[in-house]
N, C-alpha and C. Protein backbone atom coordinates (compact mmCIF):
# COMPACT_ATOMS: atom_id res chain seq x y z
N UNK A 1 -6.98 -15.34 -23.72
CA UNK A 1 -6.05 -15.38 -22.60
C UNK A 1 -5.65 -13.98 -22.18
N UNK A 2 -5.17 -13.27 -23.51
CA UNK A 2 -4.95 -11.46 -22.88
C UNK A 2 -6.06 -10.77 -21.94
N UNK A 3 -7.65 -11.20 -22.43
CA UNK A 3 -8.24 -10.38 -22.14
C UNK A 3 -8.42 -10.98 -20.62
N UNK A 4 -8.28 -12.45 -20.22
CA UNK A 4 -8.04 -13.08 -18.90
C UNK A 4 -7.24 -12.21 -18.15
N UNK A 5 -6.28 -12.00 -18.42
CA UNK A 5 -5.24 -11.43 -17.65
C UNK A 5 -5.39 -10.10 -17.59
N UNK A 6 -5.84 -9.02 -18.74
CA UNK A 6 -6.39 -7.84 -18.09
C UNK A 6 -7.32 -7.69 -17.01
N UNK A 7 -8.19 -8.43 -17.27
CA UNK A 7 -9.16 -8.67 -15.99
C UNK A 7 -8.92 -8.80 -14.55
N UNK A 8 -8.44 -10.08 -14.54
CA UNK A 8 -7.76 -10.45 -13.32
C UNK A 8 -6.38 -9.72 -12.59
N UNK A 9 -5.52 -8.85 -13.65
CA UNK A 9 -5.06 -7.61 -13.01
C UNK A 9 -6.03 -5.90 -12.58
N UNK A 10 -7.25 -6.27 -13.36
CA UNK A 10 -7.82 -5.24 -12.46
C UNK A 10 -8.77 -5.27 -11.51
N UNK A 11 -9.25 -6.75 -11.79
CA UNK A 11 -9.45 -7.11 -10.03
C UNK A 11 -8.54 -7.10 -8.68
N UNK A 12 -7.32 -7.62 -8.88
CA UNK A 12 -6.24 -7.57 -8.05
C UNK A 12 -6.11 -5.70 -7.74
N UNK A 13 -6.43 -4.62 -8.72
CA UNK A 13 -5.82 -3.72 -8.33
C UNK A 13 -7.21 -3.25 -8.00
N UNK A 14 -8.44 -3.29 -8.02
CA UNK A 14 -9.28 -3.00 -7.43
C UNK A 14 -9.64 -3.59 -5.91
N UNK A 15 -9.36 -5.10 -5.94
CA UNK A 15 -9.33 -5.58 -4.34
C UNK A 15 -7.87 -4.15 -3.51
N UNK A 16 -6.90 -4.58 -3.91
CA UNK A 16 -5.99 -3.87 -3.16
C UNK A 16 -6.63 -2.41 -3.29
N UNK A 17 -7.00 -1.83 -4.20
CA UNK A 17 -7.50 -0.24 -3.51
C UNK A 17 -8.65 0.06 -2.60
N UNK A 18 -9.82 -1.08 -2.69
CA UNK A 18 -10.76 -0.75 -1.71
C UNK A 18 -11.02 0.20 -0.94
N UNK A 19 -9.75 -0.11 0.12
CA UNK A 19 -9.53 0.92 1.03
C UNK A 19 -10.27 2.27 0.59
N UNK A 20 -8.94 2.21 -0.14
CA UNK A 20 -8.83 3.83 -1.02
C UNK A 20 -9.96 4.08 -1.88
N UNK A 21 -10.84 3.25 -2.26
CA UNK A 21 -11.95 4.46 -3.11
C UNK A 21 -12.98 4.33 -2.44
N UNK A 22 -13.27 2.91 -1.88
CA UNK A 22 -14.18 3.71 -1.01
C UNK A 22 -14.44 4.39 0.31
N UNK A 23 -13.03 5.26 0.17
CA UNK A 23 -12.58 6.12 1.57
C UNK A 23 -12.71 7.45 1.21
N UNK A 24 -13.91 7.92 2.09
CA UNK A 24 -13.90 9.14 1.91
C UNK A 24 -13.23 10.25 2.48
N UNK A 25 -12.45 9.74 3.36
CA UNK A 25 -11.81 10.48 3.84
C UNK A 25 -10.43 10.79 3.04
N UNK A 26 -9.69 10.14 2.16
CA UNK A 26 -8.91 10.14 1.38
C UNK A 26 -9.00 10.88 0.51
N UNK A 27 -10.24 10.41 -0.04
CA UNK A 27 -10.73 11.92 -0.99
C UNK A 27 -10.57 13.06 -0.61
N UNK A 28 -11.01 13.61 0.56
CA UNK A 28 -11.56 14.54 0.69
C UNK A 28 -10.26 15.26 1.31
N UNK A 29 -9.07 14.40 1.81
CA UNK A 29 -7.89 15.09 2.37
C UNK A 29 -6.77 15.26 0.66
N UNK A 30 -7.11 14.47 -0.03
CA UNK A 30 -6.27 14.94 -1.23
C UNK A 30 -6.94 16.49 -1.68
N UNK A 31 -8.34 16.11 -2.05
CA UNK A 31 -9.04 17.39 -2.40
C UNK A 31 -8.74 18.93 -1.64
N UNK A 32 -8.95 18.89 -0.12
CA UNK A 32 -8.60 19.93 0.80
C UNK A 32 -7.56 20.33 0.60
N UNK A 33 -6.15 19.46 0.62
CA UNK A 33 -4.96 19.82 0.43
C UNK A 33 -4.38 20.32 -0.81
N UNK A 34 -5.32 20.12 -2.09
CA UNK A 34 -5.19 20.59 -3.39
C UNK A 34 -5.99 21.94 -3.24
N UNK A 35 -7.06 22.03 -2.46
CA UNK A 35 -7.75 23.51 -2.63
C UNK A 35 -7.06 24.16 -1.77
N UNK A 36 -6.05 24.18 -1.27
CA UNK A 36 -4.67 24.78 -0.18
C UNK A 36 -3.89 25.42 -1.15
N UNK A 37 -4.15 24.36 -2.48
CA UNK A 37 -2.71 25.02 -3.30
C UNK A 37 -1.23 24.32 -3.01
N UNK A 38 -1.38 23.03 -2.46
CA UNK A 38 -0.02 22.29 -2.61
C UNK A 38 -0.02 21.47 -3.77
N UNK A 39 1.39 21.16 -4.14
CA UNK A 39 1.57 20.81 -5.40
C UNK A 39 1.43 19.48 -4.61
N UNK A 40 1.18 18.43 -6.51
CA UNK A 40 0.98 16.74 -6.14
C UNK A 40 2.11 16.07 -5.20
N UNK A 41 3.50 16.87 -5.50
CA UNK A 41 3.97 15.52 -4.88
C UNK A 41 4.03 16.04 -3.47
N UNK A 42 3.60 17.00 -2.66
CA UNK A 42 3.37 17.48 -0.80
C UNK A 42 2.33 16.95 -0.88
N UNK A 43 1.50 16.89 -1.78
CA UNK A 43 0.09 16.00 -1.45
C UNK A 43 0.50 14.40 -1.28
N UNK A 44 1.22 13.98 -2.07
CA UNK A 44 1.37 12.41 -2.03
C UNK A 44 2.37 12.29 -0.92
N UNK A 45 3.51 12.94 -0.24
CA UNK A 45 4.27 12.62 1.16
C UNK A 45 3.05 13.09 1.95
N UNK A 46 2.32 14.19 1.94
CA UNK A 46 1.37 14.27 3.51
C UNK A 46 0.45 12.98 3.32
N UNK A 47 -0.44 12.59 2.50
CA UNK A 47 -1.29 11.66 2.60
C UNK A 47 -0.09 10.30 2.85
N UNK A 48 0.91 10.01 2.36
CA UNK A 48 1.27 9.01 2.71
C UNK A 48 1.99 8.89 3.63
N UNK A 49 1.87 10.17 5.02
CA UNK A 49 2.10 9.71 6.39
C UNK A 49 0.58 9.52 7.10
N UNK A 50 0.08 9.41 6.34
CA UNK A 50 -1.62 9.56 7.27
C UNK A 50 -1.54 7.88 7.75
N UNK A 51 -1.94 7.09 9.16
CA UNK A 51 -2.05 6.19 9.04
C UNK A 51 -3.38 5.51 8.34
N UNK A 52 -4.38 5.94 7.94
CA UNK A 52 -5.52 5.30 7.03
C UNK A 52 -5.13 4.72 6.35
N UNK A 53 -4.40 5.63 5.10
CA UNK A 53 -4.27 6.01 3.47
C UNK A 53 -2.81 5.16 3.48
N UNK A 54 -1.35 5.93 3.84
CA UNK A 54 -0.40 5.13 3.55
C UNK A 54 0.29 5.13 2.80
N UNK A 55 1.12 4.42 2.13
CA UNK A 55 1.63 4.27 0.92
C UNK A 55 1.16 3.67 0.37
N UNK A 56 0.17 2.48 0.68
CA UNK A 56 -1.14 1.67 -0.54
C UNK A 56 -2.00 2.58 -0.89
N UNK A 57 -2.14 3.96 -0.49
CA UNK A 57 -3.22 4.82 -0.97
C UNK A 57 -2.55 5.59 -1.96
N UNK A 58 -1.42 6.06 -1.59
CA UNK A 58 -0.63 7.62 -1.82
C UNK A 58 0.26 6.98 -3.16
N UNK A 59 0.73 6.33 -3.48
CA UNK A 59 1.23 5.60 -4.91
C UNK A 59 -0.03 5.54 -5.93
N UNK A 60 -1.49 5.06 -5.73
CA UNK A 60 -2.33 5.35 -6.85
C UNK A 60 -2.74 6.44 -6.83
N UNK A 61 -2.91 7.09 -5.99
CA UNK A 61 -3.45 8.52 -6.03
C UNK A 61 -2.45 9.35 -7.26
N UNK A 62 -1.35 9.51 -6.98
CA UNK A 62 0.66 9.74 -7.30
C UNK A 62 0.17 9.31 -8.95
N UNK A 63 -0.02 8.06 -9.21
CA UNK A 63 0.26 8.08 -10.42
C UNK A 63 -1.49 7.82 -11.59
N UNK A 64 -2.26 7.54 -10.80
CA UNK A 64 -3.69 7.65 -11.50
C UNK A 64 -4.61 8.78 -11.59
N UNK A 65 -4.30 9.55 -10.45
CA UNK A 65 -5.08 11.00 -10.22
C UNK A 65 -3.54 12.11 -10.32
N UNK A 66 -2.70 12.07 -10.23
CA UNK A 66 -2.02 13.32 -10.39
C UNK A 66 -0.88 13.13 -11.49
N UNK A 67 -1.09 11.90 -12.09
CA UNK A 67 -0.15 11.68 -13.53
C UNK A 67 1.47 11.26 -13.00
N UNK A 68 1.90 11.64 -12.27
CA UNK A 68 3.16 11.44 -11.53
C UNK A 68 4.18 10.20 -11.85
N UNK A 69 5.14 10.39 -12.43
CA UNK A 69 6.31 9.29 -12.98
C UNK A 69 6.12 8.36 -12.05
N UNK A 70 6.18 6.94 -12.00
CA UNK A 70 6.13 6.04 -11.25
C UNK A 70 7.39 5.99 -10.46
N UNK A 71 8.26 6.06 -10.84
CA UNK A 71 9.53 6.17 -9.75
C UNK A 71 9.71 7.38 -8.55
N UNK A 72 9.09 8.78 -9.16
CA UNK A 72 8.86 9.95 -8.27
C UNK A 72 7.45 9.32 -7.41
N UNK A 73 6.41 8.86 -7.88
CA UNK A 73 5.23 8.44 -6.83
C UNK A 73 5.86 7.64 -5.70
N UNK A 74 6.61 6.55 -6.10
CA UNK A 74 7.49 5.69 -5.27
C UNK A 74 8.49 6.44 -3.82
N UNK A 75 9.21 6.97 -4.69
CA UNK A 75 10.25 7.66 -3.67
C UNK A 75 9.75 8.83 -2.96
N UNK A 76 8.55 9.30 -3.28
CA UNK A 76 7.66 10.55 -2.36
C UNK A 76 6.70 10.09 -1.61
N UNK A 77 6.29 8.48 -1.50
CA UNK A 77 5.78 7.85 -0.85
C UNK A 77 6.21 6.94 0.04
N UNK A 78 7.29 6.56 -0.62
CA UNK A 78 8.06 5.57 1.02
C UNK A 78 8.79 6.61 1.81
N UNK A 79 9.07 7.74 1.23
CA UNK A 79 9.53 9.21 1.95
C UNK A 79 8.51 9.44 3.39
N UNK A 80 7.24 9.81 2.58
CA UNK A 80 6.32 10.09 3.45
C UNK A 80 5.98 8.95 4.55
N UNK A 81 5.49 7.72 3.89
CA UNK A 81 5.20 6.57 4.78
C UNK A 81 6.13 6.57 6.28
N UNK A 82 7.98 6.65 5.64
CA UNK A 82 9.11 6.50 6.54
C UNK A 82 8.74 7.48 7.71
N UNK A 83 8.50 8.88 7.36
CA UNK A 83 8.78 9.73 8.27
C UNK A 83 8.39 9.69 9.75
N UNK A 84 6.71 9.37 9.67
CA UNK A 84 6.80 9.13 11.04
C UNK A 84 6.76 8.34 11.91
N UNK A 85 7.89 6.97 11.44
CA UNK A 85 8.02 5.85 12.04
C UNK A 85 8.88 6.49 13.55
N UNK A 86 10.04 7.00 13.15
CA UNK A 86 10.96 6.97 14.28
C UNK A 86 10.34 7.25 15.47
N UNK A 87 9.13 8.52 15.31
CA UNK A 87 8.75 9.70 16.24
C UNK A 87 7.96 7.75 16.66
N UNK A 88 6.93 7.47 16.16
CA UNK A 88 6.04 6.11 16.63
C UNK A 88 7.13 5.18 17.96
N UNK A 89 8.07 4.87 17.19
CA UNK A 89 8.75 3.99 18.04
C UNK A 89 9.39 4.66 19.08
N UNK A 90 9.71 6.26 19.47
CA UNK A 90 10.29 6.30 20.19
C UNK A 90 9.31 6.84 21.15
N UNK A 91 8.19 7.57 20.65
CA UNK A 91 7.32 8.42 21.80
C UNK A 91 6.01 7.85 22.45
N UNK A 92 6.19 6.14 21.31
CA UNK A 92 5.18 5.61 21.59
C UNK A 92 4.68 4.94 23.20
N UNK A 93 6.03 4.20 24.10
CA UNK A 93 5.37 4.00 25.64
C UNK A 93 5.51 5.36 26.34
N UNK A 94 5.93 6.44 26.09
CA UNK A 94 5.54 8.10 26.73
C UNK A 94 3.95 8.51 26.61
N UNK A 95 3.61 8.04 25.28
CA UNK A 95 2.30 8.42 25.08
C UNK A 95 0.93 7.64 25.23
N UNK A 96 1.43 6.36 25.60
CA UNK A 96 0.55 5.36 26.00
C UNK A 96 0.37 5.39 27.70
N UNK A 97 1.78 5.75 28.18
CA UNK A 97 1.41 5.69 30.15
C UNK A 97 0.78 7.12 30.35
N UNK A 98 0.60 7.93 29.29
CA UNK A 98 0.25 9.47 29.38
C UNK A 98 -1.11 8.74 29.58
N UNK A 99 -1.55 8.27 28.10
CA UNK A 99 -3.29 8.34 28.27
C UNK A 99 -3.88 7.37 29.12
N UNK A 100 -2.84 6.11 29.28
CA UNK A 100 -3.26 4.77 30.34
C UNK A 100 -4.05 5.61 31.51
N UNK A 101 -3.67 6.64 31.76
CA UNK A 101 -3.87 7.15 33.42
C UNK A 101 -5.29 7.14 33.60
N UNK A 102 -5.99 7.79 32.64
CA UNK A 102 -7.32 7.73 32.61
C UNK A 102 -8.13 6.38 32.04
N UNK A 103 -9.30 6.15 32.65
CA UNK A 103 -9.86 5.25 32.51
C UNK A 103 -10.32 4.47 31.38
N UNK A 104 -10.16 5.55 30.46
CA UNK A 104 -10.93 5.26 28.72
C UNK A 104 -9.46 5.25 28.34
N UNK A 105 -8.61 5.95 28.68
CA UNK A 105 -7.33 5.70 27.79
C UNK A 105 -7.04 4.40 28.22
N UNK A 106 -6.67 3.90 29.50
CA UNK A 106 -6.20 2.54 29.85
C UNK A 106 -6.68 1.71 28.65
N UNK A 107 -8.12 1.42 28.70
CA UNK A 107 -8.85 0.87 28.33
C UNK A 107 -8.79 1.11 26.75
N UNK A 108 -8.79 2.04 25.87
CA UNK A 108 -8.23 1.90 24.53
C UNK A 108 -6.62 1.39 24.33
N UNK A 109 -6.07 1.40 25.51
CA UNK A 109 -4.26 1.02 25.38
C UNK A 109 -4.46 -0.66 25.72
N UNK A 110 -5.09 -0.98 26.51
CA UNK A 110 -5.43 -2.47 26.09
C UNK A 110 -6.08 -2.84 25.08
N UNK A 111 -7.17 -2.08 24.16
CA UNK A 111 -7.44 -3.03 23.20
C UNK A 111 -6.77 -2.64 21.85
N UNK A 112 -5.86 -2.02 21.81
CA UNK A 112 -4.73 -2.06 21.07
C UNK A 112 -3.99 -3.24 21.27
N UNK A 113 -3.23 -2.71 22.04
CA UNK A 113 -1.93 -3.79 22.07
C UNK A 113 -3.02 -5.40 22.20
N UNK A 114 -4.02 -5.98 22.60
CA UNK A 114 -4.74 -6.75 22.22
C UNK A 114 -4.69 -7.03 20.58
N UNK A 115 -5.04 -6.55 20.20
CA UNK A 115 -5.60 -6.25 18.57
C UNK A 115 -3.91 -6.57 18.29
N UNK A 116 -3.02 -5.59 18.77
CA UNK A 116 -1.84 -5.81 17.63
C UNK A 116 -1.66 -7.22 18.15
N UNK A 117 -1.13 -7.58 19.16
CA UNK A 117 -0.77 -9.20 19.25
C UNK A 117 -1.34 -10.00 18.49
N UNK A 118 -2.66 -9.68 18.45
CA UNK A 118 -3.03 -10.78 17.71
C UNK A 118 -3.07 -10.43 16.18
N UNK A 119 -3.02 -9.89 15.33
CA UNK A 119 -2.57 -9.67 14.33
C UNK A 119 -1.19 -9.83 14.16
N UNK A 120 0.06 -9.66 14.70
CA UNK A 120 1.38 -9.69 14.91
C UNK A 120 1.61 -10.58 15.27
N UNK A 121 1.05 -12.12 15.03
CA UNK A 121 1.33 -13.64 15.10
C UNK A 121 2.87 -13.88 14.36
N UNK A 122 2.84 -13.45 13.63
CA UNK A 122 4.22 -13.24 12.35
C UNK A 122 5.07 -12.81 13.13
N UNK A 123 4.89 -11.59 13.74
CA UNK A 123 6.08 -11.00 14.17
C UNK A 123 6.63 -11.48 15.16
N UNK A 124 5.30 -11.82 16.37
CA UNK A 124 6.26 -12.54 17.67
C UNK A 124 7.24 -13.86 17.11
N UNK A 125 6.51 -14.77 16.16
CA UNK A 125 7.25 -15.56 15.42
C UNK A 125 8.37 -15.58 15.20
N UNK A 126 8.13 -14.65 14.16
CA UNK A 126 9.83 -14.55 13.27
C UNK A 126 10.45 -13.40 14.04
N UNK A 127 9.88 -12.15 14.40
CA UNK A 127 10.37 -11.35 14.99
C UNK A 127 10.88 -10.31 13.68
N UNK A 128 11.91 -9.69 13.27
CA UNK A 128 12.24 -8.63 12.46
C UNK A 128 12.02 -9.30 10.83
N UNK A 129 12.17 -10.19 10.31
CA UNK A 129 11.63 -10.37 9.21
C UNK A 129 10.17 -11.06 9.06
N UNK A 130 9.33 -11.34 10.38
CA UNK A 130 8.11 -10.87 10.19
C UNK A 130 7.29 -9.64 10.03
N UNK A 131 7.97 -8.96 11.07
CA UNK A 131 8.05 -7.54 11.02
C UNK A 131 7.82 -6.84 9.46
N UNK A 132 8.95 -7.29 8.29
CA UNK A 132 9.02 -6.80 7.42
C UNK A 132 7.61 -7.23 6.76
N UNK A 133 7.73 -8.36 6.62
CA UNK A 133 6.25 -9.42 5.90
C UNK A 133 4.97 -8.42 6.14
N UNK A 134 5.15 -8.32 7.62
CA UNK A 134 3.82 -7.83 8.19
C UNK A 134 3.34 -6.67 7.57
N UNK A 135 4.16 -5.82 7.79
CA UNK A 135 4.80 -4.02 7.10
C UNK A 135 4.02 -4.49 5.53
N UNK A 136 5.01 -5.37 4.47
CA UNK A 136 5.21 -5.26 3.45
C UNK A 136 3.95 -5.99 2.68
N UNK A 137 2.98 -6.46 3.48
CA UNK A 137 1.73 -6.93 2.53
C UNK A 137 0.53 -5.60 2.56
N UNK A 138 0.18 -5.09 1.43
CA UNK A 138 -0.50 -3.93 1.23
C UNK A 138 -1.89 -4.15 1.24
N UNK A 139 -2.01 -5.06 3.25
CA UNK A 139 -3.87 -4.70 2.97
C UNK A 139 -4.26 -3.84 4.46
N UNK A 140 -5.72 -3.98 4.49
CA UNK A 140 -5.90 -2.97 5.88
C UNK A 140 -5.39 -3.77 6.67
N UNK A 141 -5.10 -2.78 8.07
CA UNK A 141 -4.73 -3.48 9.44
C UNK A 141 -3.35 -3.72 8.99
N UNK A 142 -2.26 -3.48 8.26
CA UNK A 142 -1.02 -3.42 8.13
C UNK A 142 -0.40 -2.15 7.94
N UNK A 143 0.50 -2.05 7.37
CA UNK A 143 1.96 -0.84 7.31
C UNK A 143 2.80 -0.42 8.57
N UNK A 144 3.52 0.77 7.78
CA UNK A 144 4.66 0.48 8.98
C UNK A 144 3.34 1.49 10.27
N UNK A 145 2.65 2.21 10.12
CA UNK A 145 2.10 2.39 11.44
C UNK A 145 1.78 1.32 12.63
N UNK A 146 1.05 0.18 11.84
CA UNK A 146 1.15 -0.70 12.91
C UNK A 146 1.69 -1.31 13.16
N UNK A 147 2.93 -1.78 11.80
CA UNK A 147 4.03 -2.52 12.34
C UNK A 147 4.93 -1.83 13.62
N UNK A 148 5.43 -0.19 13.66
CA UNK A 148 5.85 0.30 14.36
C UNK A 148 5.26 0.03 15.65
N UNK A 149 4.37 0.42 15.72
CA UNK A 149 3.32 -0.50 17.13
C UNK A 149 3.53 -1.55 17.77
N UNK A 150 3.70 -2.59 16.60
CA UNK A 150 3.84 -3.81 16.95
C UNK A 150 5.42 -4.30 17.27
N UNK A 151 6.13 -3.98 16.61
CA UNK A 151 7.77 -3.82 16.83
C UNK A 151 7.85 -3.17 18.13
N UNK A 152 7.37 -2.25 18.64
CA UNK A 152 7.72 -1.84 19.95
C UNK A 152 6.94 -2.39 21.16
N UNK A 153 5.68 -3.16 20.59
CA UNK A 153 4.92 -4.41 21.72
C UNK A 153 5.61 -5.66 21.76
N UNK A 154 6.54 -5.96 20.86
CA UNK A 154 7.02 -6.91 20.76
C UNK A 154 8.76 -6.82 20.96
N UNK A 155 8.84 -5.44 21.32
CA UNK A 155 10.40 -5.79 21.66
C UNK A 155 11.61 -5.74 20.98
N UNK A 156 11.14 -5.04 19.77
CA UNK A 156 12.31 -5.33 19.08
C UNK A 156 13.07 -3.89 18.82
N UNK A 157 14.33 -3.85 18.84
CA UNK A 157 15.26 -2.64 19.28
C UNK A 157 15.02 -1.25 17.82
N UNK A 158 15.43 -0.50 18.32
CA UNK A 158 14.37 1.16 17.42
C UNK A 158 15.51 0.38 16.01
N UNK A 159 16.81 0.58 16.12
CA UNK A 159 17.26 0.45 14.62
C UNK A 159 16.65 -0.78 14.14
N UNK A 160 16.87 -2.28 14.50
CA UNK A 160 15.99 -2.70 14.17
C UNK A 160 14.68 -2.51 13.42
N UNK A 161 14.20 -2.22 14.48
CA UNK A 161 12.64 -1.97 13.84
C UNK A 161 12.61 -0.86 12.41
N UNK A 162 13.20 0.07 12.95
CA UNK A 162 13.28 0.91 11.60
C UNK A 162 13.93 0.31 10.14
N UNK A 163 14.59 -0.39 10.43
CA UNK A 163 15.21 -1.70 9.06
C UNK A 163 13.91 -2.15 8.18
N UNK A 164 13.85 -3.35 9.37
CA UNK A 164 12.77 -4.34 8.83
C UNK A 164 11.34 -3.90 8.78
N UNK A 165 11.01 -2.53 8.94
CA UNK A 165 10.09 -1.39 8.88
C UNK A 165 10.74 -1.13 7.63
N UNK A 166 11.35 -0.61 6.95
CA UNK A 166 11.78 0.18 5.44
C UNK A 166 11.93 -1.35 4.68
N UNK A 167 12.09 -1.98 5.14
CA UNK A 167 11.87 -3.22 3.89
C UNK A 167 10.79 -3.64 3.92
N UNK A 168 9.79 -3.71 4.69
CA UNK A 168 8.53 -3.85 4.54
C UNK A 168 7.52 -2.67 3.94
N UNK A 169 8.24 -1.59 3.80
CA UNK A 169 7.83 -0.65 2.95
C UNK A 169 7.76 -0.92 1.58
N UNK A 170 9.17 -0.99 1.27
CA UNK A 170 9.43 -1.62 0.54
C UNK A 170 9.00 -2.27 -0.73
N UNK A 171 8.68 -3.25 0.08
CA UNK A 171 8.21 -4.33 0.06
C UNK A 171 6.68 -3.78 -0.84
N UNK A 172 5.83 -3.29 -0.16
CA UNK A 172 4.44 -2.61 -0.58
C UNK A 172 4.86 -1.97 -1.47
N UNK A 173 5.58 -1.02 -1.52
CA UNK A 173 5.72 -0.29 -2.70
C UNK A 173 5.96 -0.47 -3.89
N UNK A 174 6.77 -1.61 -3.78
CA UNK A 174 6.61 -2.75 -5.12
C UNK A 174 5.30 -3.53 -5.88
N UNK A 175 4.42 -3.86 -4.64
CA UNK A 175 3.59 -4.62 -5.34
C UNK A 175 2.55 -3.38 -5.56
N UNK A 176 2.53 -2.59 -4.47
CA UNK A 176 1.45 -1.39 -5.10
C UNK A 176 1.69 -0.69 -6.15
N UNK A 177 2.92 -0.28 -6.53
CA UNK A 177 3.51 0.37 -7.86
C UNK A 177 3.21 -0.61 -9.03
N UNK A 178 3.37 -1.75 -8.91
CA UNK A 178 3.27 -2.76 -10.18
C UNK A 178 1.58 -2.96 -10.30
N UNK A 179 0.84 -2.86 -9.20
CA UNK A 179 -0.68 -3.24 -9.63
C UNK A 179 -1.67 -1.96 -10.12
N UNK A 180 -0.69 -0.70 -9.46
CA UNK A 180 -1.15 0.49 -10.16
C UNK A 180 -0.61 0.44 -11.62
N UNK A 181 0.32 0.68 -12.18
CA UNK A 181 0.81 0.49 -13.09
C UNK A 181 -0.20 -0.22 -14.36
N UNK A 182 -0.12 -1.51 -13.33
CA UNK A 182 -1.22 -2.22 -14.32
C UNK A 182 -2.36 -2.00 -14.47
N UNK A 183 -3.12 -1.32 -13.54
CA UNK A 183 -4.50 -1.30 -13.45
C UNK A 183 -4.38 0.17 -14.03
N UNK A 184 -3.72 1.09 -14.43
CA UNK A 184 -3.47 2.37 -15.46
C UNK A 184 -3.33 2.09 -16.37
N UNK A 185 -2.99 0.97 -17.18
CA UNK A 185 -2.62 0.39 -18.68
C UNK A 185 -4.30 -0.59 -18.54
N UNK A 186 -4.82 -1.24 -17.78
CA UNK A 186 -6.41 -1.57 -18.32
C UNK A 186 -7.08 -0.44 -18.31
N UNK A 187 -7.01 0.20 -17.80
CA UNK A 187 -7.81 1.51 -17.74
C UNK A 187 -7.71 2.16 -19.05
N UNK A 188 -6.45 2.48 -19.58
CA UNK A 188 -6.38 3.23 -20.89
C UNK A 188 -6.99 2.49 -22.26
């Protein structure tokens, strides 16, 4: 039964990293930013404002590649994740009627907001505690980048959104901290 359950926690923490290992771009921005000479935890807030990577990236990185206390990986990652929500929600229809003007921008600003609606079934739904749900499940095509997106396609007011945006952080940071955690204790 133990050895059941090691298993099946490091499948769970291998499905949830996917992303992340087999992203080379993740690699290669932790690596760059380490051959810069920044210490781990400016590496784990910059990567975990990147929208790719995240805070589902930047918590295993934090505590499997740079050794990092699980509570400091945590709080230097929903740090980072948070930061550039506000700038998202507030500069986001400035910077969308900017690029709409042109023909390829229009045309990438519709198949966005396309794409988010329909992924953001939850949110038009419930509205701010979908929002969070949406935010707070740690797979691709979520976090607060696109929740922020989607909170402001859908209407819902900046404090708001920034709430049920940090609890859907949250939210991830919990289950990503607990499946790293675990998948560092099968590993050892």
């Amino acid at each position: 039964m133990r050895c059941f359950r090691k298993t099946f926690l490091l499948l769970c923490l291998i499905l949830l990293c996917l992303p992340l290992l087999g992203n080379s771009f993740a690699d290669k921005t932790v690596a760059k930013l380490d051959s810069w000479g920044f210490s781990p935890a400016i590496i784990v807030v910059i990567i975990s404002m990147i929208p790719i990577i995240e805070l589902r990236g930047s918590i295993p990185i934090a505590i499997m590649l740079f050794n990092l206390p699980w509570p400091e990986a945590v709080l230097l990652s929903i740090m980072g994740n948070m930061i550039p929500i506000p700038f998202i929600l507030l500069l986001m229809n400035w910077f969308f009627a900017l690029i709409g003007r042109s023909k390829t921008g229009a045309r990438f600003t519709h198949w966005l907001f396309a794409r988010t609606r329909r992924k953001g079934k939850s949110i038009e739904k419930y509205e701010a505690i979908g929002l969070a749900i949406f935010v707070g499940i740690p797979l691709p095509g979520t976090g607060a980048w696109t929740g922020a997106f989607a909170a402001n396609i859908f209407g819902i007011r900046f404090w708001r959104s920034m709430l049920f945006i940090f609890f859907g952080v949250l939210m991830a940071a919990a289950l990503v901290t607990g499946l790293s955690l675990m998948g560092n204790l099968a590993i050892q």
